[in-house]
Every structure is written in C-alpha cells, then in structure tokens.
C-alpha atoms as a PDB file:
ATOM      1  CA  UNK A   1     247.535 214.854  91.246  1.00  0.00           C
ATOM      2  CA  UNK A   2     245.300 212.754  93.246  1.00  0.00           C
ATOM      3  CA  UNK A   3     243.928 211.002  96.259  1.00  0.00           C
ATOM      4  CA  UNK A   4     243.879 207.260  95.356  1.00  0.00           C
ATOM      5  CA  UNK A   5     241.102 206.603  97.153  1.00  0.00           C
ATOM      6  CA  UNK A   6     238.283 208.338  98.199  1.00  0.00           C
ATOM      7  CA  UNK A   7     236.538 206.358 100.903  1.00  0.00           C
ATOM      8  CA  UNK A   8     239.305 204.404 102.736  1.00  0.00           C
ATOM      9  CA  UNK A   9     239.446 203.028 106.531  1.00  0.00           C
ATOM     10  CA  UNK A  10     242.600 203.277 108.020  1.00  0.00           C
ATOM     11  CA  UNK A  11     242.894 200.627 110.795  1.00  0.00           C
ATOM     12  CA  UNK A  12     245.534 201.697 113.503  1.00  0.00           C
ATOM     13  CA  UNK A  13     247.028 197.817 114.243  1.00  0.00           C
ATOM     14  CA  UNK A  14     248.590 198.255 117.720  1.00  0.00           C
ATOM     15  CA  UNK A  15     250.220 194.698 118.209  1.00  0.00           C
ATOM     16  CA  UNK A  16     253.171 193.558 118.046  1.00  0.00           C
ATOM     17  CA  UNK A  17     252.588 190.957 115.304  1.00  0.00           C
ATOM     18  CA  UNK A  18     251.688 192.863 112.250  1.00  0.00           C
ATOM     19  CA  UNK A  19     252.535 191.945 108.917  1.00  0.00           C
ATOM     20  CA  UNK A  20     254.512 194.686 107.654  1.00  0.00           C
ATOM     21  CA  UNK A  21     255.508 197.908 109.151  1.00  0.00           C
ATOM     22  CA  UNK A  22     253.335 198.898 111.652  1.00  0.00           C
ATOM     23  CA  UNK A  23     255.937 201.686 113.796  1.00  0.00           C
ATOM     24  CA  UNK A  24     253.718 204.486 112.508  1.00  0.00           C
ATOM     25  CA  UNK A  25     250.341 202.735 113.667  1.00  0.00           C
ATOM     26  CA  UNK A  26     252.883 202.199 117.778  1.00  0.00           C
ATOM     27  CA  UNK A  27     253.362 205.732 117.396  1.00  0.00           C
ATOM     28  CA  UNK A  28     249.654 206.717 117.152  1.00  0.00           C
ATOM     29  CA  UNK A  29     249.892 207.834 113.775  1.00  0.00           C
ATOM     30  CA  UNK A  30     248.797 207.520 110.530  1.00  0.00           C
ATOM     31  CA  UNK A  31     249.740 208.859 107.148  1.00  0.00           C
ATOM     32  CA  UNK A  32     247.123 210.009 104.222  1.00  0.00           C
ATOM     33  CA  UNK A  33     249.073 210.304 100.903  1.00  0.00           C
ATOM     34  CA  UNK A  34     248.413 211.651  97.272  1.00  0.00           C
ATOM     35  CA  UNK A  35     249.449 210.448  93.998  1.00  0.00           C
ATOM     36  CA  UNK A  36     251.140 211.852  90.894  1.00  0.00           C
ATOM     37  CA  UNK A  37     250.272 209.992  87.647  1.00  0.00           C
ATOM     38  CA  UNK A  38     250.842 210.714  83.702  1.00  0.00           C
ATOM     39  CA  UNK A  39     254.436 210.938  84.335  1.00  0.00           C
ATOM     40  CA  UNK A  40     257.071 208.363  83.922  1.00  0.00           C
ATOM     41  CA  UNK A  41     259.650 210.167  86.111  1.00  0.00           C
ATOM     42  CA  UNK A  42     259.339 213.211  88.553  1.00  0.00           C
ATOM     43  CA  UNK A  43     262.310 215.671  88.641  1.00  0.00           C
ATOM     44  CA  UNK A  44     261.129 218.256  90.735  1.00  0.00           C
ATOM     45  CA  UNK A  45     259.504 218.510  94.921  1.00  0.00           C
ATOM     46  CA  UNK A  46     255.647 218.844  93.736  1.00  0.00           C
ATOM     47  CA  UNK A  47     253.541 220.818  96.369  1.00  0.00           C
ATOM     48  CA  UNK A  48     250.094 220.213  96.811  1.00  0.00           C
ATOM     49  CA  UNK A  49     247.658 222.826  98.548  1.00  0.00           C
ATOM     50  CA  UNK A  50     245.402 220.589 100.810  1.00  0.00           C
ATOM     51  CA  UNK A  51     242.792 221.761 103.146  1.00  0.00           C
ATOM     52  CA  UNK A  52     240.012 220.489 105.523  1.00  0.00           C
ATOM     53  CA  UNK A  53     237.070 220.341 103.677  1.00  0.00           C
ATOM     54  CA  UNK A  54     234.266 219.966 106.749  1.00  0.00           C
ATOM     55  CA  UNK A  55     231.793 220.330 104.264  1.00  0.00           C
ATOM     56  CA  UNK A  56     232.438 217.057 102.889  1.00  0.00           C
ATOM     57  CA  UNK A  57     231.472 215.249 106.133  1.00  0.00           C
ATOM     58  CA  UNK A  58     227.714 216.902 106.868  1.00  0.00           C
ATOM     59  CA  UNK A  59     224.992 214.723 106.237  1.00  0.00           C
ATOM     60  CA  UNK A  60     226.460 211.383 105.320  1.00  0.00           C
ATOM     61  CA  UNK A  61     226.281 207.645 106.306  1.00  0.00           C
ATOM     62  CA  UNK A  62     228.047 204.757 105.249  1.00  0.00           C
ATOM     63  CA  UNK A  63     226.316 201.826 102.910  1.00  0.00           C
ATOM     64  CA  UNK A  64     224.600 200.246 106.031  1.00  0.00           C
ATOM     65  CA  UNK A  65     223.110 204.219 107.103  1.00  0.00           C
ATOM     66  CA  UNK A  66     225.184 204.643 109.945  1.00  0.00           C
ATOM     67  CA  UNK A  67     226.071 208.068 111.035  1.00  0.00           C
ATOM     68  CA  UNK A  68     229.540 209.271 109.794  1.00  0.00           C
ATOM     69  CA  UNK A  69     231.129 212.285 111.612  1.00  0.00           C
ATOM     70  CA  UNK A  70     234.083 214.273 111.532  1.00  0.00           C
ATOM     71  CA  UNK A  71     236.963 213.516 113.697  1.00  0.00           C
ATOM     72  CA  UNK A  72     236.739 216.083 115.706  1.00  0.00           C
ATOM     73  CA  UNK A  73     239.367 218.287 116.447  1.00  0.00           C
ATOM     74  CA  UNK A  74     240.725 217.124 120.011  1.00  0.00           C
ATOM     75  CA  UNK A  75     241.148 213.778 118.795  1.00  0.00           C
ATOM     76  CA  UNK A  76     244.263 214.591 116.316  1.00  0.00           C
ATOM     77  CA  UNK A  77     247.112 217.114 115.892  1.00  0.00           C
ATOM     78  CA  UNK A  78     248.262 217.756 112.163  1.00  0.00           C
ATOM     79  CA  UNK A  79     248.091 220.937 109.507  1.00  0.00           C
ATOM     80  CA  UNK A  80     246.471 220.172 106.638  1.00  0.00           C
ATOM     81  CA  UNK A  81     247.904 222.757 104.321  1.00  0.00           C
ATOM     82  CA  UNK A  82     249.981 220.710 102.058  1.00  0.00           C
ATOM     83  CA  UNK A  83     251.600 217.634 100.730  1.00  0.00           C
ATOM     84  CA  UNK A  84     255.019 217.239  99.046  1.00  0.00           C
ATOM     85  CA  UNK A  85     255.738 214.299  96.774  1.00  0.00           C
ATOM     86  CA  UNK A  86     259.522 214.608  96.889  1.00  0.00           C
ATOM     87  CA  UNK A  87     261.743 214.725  93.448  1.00  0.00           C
ATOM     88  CA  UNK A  88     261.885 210.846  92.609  1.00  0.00           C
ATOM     89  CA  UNK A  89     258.665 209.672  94.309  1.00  0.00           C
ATOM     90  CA  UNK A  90     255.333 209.586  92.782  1.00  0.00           C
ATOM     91  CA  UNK A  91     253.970 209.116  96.690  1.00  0.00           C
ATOM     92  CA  UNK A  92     253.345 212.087  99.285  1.00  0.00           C
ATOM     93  CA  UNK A  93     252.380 211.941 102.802  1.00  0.00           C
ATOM     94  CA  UNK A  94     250.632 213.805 105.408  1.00  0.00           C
ATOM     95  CA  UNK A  95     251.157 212.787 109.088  1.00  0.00           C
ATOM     96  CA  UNK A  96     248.390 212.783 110.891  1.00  0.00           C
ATOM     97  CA  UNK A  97     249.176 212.298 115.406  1.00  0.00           C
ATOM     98  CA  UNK A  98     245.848 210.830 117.466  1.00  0.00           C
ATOM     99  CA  UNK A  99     245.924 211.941 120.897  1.00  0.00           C
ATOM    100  CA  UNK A 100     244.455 209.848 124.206  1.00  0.00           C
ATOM    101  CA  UNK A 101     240.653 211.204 123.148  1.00  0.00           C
ATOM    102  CA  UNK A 102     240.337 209.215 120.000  1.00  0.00           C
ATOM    103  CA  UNK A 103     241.334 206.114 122.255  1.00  0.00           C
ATOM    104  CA  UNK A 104     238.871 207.061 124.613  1.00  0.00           C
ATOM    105  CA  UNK A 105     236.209 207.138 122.546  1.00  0.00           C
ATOM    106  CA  UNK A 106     234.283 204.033 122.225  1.00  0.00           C
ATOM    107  CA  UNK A 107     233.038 204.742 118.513  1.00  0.00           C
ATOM    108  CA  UNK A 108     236.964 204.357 116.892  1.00  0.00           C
ATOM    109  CA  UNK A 109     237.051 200.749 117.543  1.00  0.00           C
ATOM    110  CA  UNK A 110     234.771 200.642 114.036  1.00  0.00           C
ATOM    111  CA  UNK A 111     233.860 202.988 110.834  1.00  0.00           C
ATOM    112  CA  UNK A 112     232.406 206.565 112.574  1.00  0.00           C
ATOM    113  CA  UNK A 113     234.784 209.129 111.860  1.00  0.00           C
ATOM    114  CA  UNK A 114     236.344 210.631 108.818  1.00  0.00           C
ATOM    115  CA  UNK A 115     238.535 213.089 108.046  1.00  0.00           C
ATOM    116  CA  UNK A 116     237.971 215.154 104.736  1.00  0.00           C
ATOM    117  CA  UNK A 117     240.546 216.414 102.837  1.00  0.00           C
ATOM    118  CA  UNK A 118     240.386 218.670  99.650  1.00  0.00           C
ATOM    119  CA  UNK A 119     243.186 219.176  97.476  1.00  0.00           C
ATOM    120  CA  UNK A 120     242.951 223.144  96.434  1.00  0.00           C
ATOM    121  CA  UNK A 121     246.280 223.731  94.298  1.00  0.00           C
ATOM    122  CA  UNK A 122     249.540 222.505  92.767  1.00  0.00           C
ATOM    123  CA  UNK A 123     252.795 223.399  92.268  1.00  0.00           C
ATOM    124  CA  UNK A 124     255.441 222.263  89.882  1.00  0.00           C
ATOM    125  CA  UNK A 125     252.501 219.943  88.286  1.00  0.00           C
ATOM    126  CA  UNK A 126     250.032 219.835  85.837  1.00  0.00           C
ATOM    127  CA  UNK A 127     246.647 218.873  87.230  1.00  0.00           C
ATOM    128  CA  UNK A 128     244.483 217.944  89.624  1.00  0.00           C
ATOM    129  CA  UNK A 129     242.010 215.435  88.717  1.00  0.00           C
ATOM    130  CA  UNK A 130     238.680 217.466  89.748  1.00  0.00           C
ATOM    131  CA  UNK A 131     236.763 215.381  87.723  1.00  0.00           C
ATOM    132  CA  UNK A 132     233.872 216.315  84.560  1.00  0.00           C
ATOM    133  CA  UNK A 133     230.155 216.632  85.987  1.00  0.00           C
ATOM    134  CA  UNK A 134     227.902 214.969  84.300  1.00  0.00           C
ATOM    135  CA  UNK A 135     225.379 216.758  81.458  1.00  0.00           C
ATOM    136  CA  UNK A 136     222.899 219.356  83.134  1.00  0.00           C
ATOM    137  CA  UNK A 137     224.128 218.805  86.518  1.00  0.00           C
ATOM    138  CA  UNK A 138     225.064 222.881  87.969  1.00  0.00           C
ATOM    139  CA  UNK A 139     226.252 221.867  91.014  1.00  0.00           C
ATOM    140  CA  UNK A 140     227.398 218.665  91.210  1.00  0.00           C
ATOM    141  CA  UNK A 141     228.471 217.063  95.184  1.00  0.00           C
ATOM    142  CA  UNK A 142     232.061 215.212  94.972  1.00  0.00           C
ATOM    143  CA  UNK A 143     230.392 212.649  97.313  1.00  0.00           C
ATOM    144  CA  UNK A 144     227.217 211.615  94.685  1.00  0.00           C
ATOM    145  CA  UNK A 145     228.681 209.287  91.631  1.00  0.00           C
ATOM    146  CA  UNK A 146     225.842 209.914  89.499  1.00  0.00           C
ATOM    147  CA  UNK A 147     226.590 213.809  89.535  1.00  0.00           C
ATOM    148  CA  UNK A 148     229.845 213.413  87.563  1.00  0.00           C
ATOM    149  CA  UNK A 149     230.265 211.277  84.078  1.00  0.00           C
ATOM    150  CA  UNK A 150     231.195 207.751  84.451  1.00  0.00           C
ATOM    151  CA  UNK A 151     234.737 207.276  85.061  1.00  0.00           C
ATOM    152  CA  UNK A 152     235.472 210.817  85.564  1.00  0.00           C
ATOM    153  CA  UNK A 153     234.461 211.203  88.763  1.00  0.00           C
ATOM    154  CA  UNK A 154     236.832 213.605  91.260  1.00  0.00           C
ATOM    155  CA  UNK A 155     239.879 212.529  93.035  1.00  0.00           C
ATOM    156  CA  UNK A 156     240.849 215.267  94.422  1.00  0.00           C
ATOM    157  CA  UNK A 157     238.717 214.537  97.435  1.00  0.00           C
ATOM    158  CA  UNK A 158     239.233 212.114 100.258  1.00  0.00           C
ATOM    159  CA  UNK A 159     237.019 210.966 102.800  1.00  0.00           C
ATOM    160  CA  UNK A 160     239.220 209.096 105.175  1.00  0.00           C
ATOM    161  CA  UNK A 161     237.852 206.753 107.763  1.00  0.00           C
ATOM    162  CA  UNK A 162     239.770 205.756 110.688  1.00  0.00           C
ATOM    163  CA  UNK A 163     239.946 202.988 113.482  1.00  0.00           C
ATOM    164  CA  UNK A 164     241.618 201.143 115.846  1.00  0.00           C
ATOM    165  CA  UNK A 165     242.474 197.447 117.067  1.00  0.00           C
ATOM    166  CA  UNK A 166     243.909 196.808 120.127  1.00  0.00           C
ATOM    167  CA  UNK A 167     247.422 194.996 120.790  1.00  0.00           C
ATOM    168  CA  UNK A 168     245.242 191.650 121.459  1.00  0.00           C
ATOM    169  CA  UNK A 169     243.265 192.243 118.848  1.00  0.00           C
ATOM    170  CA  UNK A 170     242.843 189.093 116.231  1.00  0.00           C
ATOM    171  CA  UNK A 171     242.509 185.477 115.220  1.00  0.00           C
ATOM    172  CA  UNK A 172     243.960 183.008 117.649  1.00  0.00           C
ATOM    173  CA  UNK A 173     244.130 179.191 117.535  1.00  0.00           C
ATOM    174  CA  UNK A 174     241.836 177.529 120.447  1.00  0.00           C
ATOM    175  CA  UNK A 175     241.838 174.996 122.145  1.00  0.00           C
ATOM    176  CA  UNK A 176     240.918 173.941 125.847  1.00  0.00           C
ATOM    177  CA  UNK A 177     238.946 171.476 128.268  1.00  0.00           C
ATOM    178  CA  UNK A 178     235.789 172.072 130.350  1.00  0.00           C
ATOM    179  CA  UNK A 179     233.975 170.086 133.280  1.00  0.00           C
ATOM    180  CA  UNK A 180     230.443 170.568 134.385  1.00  0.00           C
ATOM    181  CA  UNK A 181     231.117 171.310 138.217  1.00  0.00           C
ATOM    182  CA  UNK A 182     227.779 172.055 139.131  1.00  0.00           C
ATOM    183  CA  UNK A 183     228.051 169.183 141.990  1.00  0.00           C
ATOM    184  CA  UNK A 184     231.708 170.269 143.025  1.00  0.00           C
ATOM    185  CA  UNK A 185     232.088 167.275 144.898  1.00  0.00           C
ATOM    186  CA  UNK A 186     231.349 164.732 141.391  1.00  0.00           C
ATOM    187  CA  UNK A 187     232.704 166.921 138.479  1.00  0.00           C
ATOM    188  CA  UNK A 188     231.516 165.940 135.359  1.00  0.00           C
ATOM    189  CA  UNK A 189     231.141 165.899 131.145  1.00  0.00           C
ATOM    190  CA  UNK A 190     234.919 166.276 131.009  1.00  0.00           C
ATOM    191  CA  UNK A 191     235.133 167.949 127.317  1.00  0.00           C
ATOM    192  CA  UNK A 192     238.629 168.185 125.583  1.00  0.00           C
ATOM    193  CA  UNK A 193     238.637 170.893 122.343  1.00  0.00           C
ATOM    194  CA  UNK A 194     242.108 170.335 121.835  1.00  0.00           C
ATOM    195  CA  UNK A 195     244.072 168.789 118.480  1.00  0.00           C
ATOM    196  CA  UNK A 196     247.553 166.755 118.689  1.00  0.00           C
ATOM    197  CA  UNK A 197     249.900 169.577 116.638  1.00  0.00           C
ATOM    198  CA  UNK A 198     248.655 173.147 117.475  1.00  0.00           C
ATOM    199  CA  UNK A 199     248.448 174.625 114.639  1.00  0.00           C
ATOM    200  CA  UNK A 200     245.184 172.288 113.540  1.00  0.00           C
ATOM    201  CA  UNK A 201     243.455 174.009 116.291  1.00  0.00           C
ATOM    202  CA  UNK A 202     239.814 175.791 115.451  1.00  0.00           C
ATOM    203  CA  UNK A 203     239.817 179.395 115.656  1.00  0.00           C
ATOM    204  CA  UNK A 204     238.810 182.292 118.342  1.00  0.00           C
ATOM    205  CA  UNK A 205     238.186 186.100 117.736  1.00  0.00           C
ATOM    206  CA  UNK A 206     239.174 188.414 120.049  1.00  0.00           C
ATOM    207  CA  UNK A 207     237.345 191.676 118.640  1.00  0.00           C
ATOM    208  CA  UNK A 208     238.431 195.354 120.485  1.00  0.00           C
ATOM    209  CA  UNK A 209     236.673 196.767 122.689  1.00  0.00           C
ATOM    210  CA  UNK A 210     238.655 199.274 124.535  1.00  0.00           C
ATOM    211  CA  UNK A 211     242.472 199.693 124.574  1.00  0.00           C
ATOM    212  CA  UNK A 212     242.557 196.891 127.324  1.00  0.00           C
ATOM    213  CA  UNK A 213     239.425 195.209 126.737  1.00  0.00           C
ATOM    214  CA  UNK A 214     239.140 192.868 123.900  1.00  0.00           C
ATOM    215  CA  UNK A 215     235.863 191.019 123.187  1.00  0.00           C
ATOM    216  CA  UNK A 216     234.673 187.255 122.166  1.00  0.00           C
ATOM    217  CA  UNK A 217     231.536 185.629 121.452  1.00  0.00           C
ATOM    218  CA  UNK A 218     232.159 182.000 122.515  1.00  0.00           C
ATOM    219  CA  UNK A 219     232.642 179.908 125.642  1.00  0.00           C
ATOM    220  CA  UNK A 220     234.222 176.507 126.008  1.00  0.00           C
ATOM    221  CA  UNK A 221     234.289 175.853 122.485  1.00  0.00           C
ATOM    222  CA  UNK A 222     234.411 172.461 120.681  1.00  0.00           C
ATOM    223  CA  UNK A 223     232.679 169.352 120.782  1.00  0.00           C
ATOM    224  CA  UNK A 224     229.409 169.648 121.578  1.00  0.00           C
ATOM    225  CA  UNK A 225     229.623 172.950 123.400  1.00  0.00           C
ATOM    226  CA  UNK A 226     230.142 174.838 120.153  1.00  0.00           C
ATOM    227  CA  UNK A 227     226.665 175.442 119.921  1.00  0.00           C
ATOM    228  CA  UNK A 228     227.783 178.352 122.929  1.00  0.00           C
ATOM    229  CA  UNK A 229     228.577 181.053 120.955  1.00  0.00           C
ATOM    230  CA  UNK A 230     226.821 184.516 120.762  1.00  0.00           C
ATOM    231  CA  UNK A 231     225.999 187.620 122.477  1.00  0.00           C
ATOM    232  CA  UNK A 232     224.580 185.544 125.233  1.00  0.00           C
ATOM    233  CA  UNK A 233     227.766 183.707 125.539  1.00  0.00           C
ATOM    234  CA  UNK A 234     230.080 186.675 124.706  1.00  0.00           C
ATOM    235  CA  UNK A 235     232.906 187.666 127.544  1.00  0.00           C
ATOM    236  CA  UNK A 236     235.050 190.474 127.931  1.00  0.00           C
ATOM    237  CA  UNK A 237     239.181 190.009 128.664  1.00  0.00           C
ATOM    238  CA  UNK A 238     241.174 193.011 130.241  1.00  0.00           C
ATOM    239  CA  UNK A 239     244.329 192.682 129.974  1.00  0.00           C
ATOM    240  CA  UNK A 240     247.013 194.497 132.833  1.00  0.00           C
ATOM    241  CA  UNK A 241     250.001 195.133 130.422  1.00  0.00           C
ATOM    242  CA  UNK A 242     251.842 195.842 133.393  1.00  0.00           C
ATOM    243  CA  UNK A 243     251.575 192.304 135.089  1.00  0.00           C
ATOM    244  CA  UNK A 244     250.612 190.607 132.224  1.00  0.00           C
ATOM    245  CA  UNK A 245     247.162 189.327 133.515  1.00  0.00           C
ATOM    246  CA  UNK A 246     244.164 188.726 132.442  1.00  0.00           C
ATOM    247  CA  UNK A 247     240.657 189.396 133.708  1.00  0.00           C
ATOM    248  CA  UNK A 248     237.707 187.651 132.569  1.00  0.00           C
ATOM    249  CA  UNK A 249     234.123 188.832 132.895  1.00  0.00           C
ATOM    250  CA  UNK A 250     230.397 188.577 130.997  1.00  0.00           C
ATOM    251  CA  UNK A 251     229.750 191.173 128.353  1.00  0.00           C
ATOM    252  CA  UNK A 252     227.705 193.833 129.553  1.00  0.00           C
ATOM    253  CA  UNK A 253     223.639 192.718 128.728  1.00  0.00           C
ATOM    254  CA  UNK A 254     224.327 188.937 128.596  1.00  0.00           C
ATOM    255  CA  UNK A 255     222.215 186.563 130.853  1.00  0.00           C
ATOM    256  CA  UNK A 256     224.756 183.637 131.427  1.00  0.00           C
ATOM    257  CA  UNK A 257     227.545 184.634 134.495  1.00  0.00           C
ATOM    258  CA  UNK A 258     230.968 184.143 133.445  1.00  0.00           C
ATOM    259  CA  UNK A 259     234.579 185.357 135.420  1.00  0.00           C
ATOM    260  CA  UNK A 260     237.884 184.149 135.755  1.00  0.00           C
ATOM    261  CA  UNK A 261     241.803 185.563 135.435  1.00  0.00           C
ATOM    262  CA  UNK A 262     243.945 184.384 133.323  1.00  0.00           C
ATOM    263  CA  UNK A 263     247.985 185.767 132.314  1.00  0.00           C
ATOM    264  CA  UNK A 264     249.338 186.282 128.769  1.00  0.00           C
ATOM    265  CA  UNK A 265     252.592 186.086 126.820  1.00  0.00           C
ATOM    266  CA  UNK A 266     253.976 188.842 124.606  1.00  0.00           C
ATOM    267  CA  UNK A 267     255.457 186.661 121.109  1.00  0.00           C
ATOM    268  CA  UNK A 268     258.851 187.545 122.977  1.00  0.00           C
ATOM    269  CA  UNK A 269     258.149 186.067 126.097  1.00  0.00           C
ATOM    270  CA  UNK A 270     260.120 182.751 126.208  1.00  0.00           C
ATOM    271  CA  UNK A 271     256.611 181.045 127.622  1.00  0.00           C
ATOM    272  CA  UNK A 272     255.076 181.832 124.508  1.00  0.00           C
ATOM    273  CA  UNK A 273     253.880 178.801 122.516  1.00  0.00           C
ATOM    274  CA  UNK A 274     255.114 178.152 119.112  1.00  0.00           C
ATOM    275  CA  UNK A 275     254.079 176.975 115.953  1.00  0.00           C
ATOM    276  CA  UNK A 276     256.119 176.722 112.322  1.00  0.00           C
ATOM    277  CA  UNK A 277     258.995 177.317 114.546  1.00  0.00           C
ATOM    278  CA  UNK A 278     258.086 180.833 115.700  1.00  0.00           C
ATOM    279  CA  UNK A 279     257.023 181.940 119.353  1.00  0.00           C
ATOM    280  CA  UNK A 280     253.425 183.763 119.264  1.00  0.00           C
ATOM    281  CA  UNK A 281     251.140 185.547 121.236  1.00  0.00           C
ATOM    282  CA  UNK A 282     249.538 183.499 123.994  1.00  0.00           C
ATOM    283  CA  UNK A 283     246.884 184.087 126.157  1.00  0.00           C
ATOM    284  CA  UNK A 284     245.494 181.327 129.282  1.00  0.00           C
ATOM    285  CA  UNK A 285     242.235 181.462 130.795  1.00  0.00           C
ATOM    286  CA  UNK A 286     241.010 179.900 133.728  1.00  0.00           C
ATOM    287  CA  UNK A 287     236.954 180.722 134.347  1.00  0.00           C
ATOM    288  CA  UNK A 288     233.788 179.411 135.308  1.00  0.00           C
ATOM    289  CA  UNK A 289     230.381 180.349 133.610  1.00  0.00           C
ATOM    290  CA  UNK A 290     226.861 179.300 134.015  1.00  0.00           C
ATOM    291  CA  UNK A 291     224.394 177.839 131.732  1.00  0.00           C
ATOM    292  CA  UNK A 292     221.005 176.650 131.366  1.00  0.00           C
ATOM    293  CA  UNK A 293     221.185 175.698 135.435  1.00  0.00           C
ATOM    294  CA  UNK A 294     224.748 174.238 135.151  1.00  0.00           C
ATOM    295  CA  UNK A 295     227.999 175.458 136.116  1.00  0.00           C
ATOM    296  CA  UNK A 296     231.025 175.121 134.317  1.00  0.00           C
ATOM    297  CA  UNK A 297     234.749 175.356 134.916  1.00  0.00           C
ATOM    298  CA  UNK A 298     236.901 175.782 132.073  1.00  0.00           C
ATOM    299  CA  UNK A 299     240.884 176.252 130.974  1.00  0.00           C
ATOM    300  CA  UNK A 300     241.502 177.571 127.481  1.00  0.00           C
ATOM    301  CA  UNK A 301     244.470 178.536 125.758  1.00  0.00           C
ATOM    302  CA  UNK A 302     244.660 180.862 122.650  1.00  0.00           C
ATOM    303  CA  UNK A 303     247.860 181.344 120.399  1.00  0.00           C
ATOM    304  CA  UNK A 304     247.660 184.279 117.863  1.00  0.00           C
ATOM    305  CA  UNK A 305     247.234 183.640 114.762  1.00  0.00           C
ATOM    306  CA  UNK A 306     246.610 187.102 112.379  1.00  0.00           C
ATOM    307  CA  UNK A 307     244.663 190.400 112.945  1.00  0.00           C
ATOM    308  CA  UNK A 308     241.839 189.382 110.670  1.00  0.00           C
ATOM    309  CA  UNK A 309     242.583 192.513 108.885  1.00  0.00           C
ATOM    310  CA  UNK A 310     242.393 193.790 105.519  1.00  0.00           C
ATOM    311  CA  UNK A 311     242.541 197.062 103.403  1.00  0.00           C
ATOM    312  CA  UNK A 312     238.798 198.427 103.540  1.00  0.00           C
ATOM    313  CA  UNK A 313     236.614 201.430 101.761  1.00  0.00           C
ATOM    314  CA  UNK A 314     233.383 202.642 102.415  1.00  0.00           C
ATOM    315  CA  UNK A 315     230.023 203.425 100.357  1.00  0.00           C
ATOM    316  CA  UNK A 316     228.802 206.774 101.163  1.00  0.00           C
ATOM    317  CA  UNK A 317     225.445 208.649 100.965  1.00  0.00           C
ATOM    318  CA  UNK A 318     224.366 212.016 101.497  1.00  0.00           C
ATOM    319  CA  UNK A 319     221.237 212.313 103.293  1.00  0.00           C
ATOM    320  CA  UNK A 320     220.043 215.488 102.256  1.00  0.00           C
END
C-alpha cells in the first residue's frame, strides 16, 4: 500500500468549464487516495490505518523557501483514520470538506498549506511501502531523500498541498479597441486588438485573487499598447454572481488609475460568444485608465479559453 505521491497540489477548479469531472471540486471537496500495487486482482475490502501526521509539516518550505504550514483545523472537516480500497479497485479515497475559512484566507489561492497524512496499518494486505534508510542513517526524516537508499524512499507518507481557482479563473481569448480621450472633446489613437475569426485572438490571464476577485496584469492590449503589461498596469475584476456584473479597479500598490464595470456571461448564457461551435465564458469591460499623462478609454472582450491548469508537486526542505 501506498500514497502515489508524496508532494502533490490539489487545485480546487471552481468553474463551470473544467475538463473532466470537477462536481467534487463545486462541492468544496477534495479526495486524497492510496494505492495497492503487486497484485493483479484484489478480492477482498483492504483497510488502511491513516492518521495526521503534524509532525510532517514543522519546519518546511517548498523549492523556492516559502513557508509551508498545516491546514489548520477550521479550514476542513474530515477523519483521518482510514482508507478502504474496495474489493475490485486498486484506488481508495478519503474525502476531505473545506469550509468558508479556507476561502477566506488569502494564502489558498497558491502553494501554503498541506495536509500530512501517515499511513500506520493494513488490513487484508501485505505491506506498506515504508521505505529502506539509507547505510548509517539512525533516524532517518520521510521528508529528506538522501536519508533513505535511492529508489526506496517511503510512500507511505503524503504531504498534500492544496489551492484554489476561482469560477473566472483562466486563459481567455482578447481582443478590444482603445482611444486616447485625454482631450474628450478630439478623441484620439483609435487602437483596434481585435482578429477577423475569434478564436485567432491573443491571450489574457485572469489569475484568482479572492472568490470574486480575479486578477490581470495587462491593459488595452495589442498593437503598440502591449508594451502595458505588469504590476503597474495590473487591475482587479469583481464579479457580482448575482447580477452578473463586473467591477473594474487598479490593483492595490499600482501607480496608473484604472475603473470601469463591465457584465459577464456564464457558457450557458445564450449571449455567450462561441467558437468551434460551442458557447463559452464571456466577460465585457468598459474602463478608463491613465498613463504617462494620458487618459484612456477602452472596451475589451474576453472569451474563456482553459484554466491554465495542470497536475503539480512540490520540492520540499526541512529547515532544521
């Protein structure tokens, strides 16, 4: 029996256009699963003692030295006190529920907080793979490769990271015109970023930054304006799921002014642009921003393209 991985990020994907299953992620869940291997069939439920293993998150950063903490307790409800891998299955899960605090926390939108999980004991099974140490090594630490021989290292250990995107999260195609309306009577430096079929577009992110709040670090992009793009230039869109709006504002720290509103369209939304004959996700923004003693007004339009996610793991180091 063992974890697959030891140091894997689970990204919550809230939106509605996932590829794959996402209901678990809409119900504020997530699963962490074990593995049975050496066996070509399995005839019997196989229990596997699991418990929290806080030890396993003191002291440790990722590859890049940032702090890594355990998810603390008000964030989640689950027991971690076993996992079944049912007769027929070589997979077994462990439902894990967030509550509103890990939303609330501004940290979950990346790679802070793990939860560790030791497997202790097994039933109806062999083994657990708890690894060989290495020569001369007494007390060797699960989380330090070079204490355990090389490709014998312990999986009955996991380390698993966890964080969110928003529902507006993702790549989106862009496209848009501004006009330099500094003199409002004599607009302008009409600029058009905007190709004939839409799906030749160039690209936006929209990164999270709240549940609402989604984040993006260009303005009026294309043409010669692409050169605005940056924290400087960076702008933050709430969204009001309730009437579908959109609120435009500078991102906190940044010297240039920017607000507008905007409104979006859920994929289902009959207003929702298309592309290779399926509706997607659009967003509209009207806004004005200021730059280098100019003021601009601009209309942009953003149709969803993919999260931009991918499965991840983590380096991790012990610090003392």
């Amino acid at each position: 029996m063992y974890f697959p991985f030891q140091t894997p990020i689970r990204t919550i994907m809230l939106g509605d256009e996932v590829i794959g299953d996402n209901s678990i992620d809409i119900e504020r869940a997530f699963s962490i699963g074990a593995t049975m291997g050496g066996a070509y069939k399995n005839t019997a439920d196989i229990e596997i003692d699991v418990e929290l293993a806080s030890d396993l998150a003191l002291n440790i950063t990722d590859g890049d030295d940032n702090l890594l903490e355990i998810l603390p307790p008000s964030y989640y409800n689950a027991t971690f006190d076993k996992i079944t891998i049912p007769a027929g299955s070589f997979i077994g899960k462990m439902r894990v529920d967030l509550t509103d605090a890990f939303f609330a926390d501004p940290l979950t939108t990346g790679l802070h907080y793990v939860i560790p999980v030791k497997m202790t004991a097994v039933k109806r099974a062999d083994s657990i793979l708890q690894g060989f140490p290495a020569g001369g090594v007494v007390n060797p630490d699960r989380r330090v490769s070079s204490d355990w021989l090389s490709g014998q290292e312990p999986k009955d250990y996991v380390l698993f990271g966890v964080k969110y995107i928003n529902p507006t999260h993702g790549a989106y195609l862009y496209r848009g015109r501004s006009v330099n309306i500094t003199d409002p009577t004599a607009p302008k430096d009409t600029i058009s970023y905007s190709t004939r079929f839409l799906d030749d577009n160039i690209g936006i992110k929209l990164s999270t930054a709240s549940l609402t709040q989604s984040k993006t670090d260009k303005v009026a992009g294309g043409g010669r304006y692409e050169e605005r793009r940056g924290e400087q230039y960076s702008m933050v869109l709430t969204f009001d799921e309730a009437n579908n709006d959109v609120t435009v504002r500078s991102f906190d720290g940044t010297t240039d002014i920017i607000s507008g509103t905007g409104i979006y369209y859920s994929k289902a939304d009959q207003r929702a642009e298309s592309y290779n004959g399926k509706r997607h996700r659009t967003i509209y923004l009207d806004y004005t921003f200021e730059d280098r003693g100019q003021s601009y007004q601009v209309n942009d339009s953003l149709v969803f393209l993919d999260t931009d996610i991918k499965f991840e793991k983590f380096s991790v180091k012990v610090t003392q």
